[in-house]
C-alpha atoms as a PDB file:
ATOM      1  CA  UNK A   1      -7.005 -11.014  12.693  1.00  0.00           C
ATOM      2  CA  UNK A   2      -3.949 -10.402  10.043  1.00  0.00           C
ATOM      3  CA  UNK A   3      -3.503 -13.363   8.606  1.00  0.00           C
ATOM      4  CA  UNK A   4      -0.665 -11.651   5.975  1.00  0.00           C
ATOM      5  CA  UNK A   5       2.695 -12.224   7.004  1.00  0.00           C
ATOM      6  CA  UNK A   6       4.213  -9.877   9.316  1.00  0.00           C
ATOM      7  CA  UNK A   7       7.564  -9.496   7.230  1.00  0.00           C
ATOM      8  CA  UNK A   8       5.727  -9.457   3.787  1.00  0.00           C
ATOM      9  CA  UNK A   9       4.416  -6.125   5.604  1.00  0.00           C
ATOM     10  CA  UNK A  10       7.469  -4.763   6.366  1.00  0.00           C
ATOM     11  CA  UNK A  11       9.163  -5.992   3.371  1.00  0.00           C
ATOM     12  CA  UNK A  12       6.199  -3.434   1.628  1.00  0.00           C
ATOM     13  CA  UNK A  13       7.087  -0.945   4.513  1.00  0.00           C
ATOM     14  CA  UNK A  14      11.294  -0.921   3.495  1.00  0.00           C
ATOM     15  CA  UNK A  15      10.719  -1.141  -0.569  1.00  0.00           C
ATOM     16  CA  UNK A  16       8.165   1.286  -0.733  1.00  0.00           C
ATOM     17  CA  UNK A  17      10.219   3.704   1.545  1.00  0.00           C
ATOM     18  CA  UNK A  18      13.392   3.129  -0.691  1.00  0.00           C
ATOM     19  CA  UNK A  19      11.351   3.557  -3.753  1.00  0.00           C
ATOM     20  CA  UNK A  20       9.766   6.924  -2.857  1.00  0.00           C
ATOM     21  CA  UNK A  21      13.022   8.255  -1.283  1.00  0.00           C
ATOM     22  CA  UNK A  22      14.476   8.170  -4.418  1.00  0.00           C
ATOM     23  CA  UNK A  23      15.241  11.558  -5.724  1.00  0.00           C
ATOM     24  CA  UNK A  24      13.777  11.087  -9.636  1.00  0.00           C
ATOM     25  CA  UNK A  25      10.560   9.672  -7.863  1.00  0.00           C
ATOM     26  CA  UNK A  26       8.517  12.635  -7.772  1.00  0.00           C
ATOM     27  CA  UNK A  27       4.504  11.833  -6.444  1.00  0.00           C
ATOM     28  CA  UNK A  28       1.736  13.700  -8.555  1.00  0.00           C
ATOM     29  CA  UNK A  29      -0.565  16.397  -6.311  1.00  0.00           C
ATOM     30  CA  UNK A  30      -3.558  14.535  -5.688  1.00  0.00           C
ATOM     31  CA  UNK A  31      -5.686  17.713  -4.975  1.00  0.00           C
ATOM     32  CA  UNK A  32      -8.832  17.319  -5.964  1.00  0.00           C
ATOM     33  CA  UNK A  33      -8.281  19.697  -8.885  1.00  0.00           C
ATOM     34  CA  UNK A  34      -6.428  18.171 -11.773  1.00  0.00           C
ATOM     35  CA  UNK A  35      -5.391  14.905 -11.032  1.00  0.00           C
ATOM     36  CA  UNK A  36      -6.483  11.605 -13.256  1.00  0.00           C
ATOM     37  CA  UNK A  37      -7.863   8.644 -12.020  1.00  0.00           C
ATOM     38  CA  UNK A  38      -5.432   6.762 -13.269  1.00  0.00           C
ATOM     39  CA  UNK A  39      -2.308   8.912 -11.581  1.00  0.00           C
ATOM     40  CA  UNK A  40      -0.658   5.993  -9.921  1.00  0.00           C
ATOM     41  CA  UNK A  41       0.024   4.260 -12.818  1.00  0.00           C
ATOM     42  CA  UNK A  42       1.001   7.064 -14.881  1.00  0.00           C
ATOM     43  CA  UNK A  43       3.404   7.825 -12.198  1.00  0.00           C
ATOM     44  CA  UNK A  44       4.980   4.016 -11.989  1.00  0.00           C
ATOM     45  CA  UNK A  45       5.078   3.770 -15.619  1.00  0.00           C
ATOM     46  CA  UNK A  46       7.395   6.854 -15.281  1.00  0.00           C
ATOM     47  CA  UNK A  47       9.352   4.544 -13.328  1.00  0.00           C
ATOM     48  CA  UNK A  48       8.953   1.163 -14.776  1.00  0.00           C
ATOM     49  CA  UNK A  49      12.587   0.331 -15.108  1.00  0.00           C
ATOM     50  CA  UNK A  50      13.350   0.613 -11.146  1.00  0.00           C
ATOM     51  CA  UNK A  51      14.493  -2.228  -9.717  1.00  0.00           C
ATOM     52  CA  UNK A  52      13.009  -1.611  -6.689  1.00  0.00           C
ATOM     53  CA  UNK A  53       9.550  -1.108  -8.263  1.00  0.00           C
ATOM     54  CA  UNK A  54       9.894  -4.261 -10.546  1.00  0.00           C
ATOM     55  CA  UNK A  55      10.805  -6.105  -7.147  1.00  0.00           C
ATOM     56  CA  UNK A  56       8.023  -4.519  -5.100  1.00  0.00           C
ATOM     57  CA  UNK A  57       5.253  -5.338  -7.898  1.00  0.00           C
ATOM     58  CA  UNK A  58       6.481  -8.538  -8.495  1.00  0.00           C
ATOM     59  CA  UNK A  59       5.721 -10.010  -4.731  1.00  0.00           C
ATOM     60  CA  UNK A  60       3.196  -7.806  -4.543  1.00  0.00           C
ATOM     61  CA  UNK A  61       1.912  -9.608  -7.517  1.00  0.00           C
ATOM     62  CA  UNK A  62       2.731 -12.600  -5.903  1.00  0.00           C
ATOM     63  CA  UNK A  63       0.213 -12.290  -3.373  1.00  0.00           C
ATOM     64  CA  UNK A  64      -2.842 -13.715  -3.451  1.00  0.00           C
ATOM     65  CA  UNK A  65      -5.790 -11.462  -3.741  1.00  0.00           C
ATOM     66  CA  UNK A  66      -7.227 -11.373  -0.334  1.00  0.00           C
ATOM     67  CA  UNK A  67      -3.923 -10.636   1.413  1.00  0.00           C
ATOM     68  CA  UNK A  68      -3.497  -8.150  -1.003  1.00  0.00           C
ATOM     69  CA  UNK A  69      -7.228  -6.953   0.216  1.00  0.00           C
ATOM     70  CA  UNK A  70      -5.578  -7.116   4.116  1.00  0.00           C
ATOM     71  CA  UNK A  71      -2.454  -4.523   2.590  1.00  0.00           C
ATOM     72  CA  UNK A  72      -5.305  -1.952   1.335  1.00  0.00           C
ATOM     73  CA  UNK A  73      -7.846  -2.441   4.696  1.00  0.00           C
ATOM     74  CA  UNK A  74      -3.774  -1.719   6.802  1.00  0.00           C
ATOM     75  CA  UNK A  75      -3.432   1.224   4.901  1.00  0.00           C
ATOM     76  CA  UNK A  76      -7.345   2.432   5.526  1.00  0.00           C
ATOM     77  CA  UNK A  77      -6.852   1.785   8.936  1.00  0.00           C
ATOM     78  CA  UNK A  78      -3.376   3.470   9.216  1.00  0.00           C
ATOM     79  CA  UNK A  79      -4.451   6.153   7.299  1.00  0.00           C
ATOM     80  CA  UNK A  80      -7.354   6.687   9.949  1.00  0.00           C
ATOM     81  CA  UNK A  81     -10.700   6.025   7.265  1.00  0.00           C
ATOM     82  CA  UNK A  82     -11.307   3.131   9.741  1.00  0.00           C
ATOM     83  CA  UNK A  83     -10.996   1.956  13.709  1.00  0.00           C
ATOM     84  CA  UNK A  84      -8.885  -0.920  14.412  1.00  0.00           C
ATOM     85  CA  UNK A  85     -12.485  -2.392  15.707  1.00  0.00           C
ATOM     86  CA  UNK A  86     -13.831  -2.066  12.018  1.00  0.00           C
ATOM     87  CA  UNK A  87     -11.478  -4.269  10.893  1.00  0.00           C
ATOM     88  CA  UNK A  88     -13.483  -7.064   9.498  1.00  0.00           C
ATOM     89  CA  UNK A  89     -15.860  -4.664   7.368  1.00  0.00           C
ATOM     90  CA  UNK A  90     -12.535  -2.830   6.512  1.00  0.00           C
ATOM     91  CA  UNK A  91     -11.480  -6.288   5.462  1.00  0.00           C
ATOM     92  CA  UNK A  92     -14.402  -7.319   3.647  1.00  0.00           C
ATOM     93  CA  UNK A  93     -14.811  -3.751   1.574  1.00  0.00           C
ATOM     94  CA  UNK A  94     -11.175  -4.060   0.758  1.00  0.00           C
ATOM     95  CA  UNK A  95     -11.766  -7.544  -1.066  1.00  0.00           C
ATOM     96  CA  UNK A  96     -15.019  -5.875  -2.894  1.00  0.00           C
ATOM     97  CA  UNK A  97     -13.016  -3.220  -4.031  1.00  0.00           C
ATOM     98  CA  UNK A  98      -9.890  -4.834  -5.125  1.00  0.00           C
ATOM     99  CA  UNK A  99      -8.625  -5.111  -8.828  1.00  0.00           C
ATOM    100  CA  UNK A 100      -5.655  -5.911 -10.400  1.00  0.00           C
ATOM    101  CA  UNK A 101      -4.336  -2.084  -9.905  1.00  0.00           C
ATOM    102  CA  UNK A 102      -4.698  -1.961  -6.723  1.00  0.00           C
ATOM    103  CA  UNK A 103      -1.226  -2.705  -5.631  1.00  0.00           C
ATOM    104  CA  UNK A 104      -0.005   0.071  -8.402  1.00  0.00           C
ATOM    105  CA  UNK A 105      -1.883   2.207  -6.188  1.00  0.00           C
ATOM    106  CA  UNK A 106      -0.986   1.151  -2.658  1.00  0.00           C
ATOM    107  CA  UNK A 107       2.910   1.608  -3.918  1.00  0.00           C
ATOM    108  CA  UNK A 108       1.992   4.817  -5.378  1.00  0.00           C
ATOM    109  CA  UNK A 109       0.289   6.084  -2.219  1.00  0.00           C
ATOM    110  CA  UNK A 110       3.063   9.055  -1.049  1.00  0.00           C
ATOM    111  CA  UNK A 111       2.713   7.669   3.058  1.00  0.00           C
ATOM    112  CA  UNK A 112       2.235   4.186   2.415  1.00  0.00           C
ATOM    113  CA  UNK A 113       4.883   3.263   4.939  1.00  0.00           C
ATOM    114  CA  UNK A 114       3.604   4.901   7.496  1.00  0.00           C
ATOM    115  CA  UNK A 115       0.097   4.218   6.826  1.00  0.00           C
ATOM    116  CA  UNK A 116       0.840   0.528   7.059  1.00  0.00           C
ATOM    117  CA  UNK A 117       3.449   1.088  10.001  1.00  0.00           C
ATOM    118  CA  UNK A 118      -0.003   3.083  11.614  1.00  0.00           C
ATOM    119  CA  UNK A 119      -2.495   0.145  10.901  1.00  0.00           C
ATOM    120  CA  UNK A 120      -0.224  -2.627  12.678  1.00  0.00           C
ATOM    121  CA  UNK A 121      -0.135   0.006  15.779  1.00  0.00           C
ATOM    122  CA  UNK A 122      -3.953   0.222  15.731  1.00  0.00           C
ATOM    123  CA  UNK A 123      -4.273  -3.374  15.910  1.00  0.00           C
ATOM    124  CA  UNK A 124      -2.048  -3.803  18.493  1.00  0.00           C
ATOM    125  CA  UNK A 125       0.723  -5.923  16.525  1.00  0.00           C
ATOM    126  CA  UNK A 126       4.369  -5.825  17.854  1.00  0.00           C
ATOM    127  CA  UNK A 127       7.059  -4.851  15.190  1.00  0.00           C
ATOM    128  CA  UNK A 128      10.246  -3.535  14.263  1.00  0.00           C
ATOM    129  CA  UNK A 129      11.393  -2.104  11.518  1.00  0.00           C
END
């Protein structure tokens, strides 16, 4: 089913939760009322010296594009959008919709941890963090 290392997901899990914890890191409101399409990288670029971020985009980066497609469908999934059973449409939509932001995003995303932590749970996989 995931085909994406299990540490490459909790290596996301433990970067992105040190990145966000920081205390200059603040996350945009993404209400629907004032917020650009383009916050997440508005927000990073804020940030674009952090050593954690240049770490986290550059395996991220690293990745090739359909397990970065299996990090977005975990975080759909996590996040609740989808059932654990959906998990090959999840899959497949996630690879349609991917572009070379998309891992801005995912890093930007304020409950990204857990959201990934969540989608492993759904589909049953074992872990510790």
């Amino acid at each position: 089913m995931l085909t994406i290392n299990l540490d490459t997901v909790l290596w996301v899990v433990n970067l992105t939760r040190e990145f966000h914890a920081k205390e200059e890191v603040v996350l945009p409101d993404d209400s629907m009322e004032g917020n650009d399409d383009d916050w997440a990288m508005q927000m990073l670029a804020d940030h674009g010296s952090d050593l954690t971020l240049q770490e986290l985009r550059s395996g991220l980066q690293g990745l090739d594009r359909e397990l970065q497609a299996e990090l977005l469908a975990l975080k759909w999934i996590g996040r609740g959008d989808y059932g654990p059973e959906e998990w090959e449409d999840v899959l497949r939509e996630a690879i349609d919709n991917w572009s070379p932001e998309v891992m801005d995003r995912l890093i930007a995303t304020p409950l990204i941890p857990e959201y990934l932590l969540e989608g492993l749970d759904a589909l049953g996989i074992e872990h510790e963090e």
